[in-house]
Protein backbone atom coordinates (compact mmCIF):
# COMPACT_ATOMS: atom_id res chain seq x y z
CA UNK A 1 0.00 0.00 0.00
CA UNK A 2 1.05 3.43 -0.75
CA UNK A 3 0.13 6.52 1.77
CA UNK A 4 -1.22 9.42 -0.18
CA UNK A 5 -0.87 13.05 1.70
CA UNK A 6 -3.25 15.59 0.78
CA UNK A 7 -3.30 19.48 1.44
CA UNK A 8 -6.61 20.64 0.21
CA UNK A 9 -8.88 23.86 0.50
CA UNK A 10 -12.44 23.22 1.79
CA UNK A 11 -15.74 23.99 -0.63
CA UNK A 12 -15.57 26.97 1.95
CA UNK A 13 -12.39 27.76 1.21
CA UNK A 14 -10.39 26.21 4.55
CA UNK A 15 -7.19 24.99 4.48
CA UNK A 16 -6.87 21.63 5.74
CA UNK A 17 -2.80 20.23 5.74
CA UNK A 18 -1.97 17.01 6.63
CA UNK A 19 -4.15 14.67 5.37
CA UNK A 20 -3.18 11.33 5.05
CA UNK A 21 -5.09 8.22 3.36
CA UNK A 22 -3.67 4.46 2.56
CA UNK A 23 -4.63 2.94 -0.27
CA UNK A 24 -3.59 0.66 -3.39
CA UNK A 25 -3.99 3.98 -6.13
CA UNK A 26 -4.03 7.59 -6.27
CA UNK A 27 -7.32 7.36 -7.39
CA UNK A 28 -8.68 5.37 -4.74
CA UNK A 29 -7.40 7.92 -2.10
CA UNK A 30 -9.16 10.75 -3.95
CA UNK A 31 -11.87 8.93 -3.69
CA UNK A 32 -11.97 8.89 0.02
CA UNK A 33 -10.91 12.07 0.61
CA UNK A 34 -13.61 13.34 -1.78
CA UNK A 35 -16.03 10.92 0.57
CA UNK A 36 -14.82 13.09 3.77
CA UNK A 37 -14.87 16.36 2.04
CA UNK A 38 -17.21 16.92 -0.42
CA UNK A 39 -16.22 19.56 -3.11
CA UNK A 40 -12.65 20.10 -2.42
CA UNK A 41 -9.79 21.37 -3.78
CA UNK A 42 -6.58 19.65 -3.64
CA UNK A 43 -4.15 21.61 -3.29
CA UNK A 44 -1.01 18.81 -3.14
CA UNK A 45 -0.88 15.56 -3.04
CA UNK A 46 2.22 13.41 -1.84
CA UNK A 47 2.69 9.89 -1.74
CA UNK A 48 5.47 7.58 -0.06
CA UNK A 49 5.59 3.52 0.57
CA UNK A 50 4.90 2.03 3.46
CA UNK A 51 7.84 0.11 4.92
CA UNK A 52 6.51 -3.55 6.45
CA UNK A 53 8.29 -4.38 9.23
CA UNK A 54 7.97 -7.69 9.58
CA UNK A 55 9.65 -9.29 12.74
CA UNK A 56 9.87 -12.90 13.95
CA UNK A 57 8.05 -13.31 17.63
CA UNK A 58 11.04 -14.34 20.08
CA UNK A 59 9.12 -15.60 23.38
CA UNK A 60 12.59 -15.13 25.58
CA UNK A 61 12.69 -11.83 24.56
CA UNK A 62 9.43 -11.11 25.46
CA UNK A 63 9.86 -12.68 28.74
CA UNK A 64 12.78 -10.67 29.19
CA UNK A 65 10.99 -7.72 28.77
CA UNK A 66 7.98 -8.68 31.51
CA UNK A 67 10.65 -9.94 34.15
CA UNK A 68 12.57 -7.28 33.86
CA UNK A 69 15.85 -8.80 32.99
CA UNK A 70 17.06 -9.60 29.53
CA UNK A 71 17.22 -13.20 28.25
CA UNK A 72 20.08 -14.29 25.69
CA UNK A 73 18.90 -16.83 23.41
CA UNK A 74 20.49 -19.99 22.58
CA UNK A 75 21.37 -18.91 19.07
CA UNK A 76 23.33 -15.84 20.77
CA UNK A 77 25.45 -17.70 23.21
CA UNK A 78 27.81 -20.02 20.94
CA UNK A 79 24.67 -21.65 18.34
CA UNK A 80 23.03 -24.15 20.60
């Protein structure tokens, strides 16, 4: 998904900065935006990716972080 960022000017002519909508196409985010404000004017539009970040659940680590005290895995220590 990309996020779209939108600037726009209202139907009553308020500026509204900072609007920011995920979806798959530019034209699909227009779309909503044009669902929350009717009759707008966009002023800019920006668009970036969105980075995944996609991380592997360690339960020691976890536990380390309720006890308190940090837990070395095996895989750390030497490769058990």
């Amino acid at each position: 998904m990309v996020r779209y960022g939108f600037s726009i000017k209202t139907r009553h002519g308020q500026r509204v900065e900072h609007i920011q909508i995920m979806a798959h196409s530019a034209e699909d985010a227009e779309r909503r935006l044009r669902q929350m404000y009717h009759h707008c004017t966009i002023v800019e539009r920006r668009e970036s990716n969105v980075v995944h970040r996609v991380e592997a659940l360690d339960v020691e680590n976890i536990i380390g972080l309720i006890s308190g005290s940090p837990t070395i895995s095996p895989e750390h220590v030497g490769g058990r």
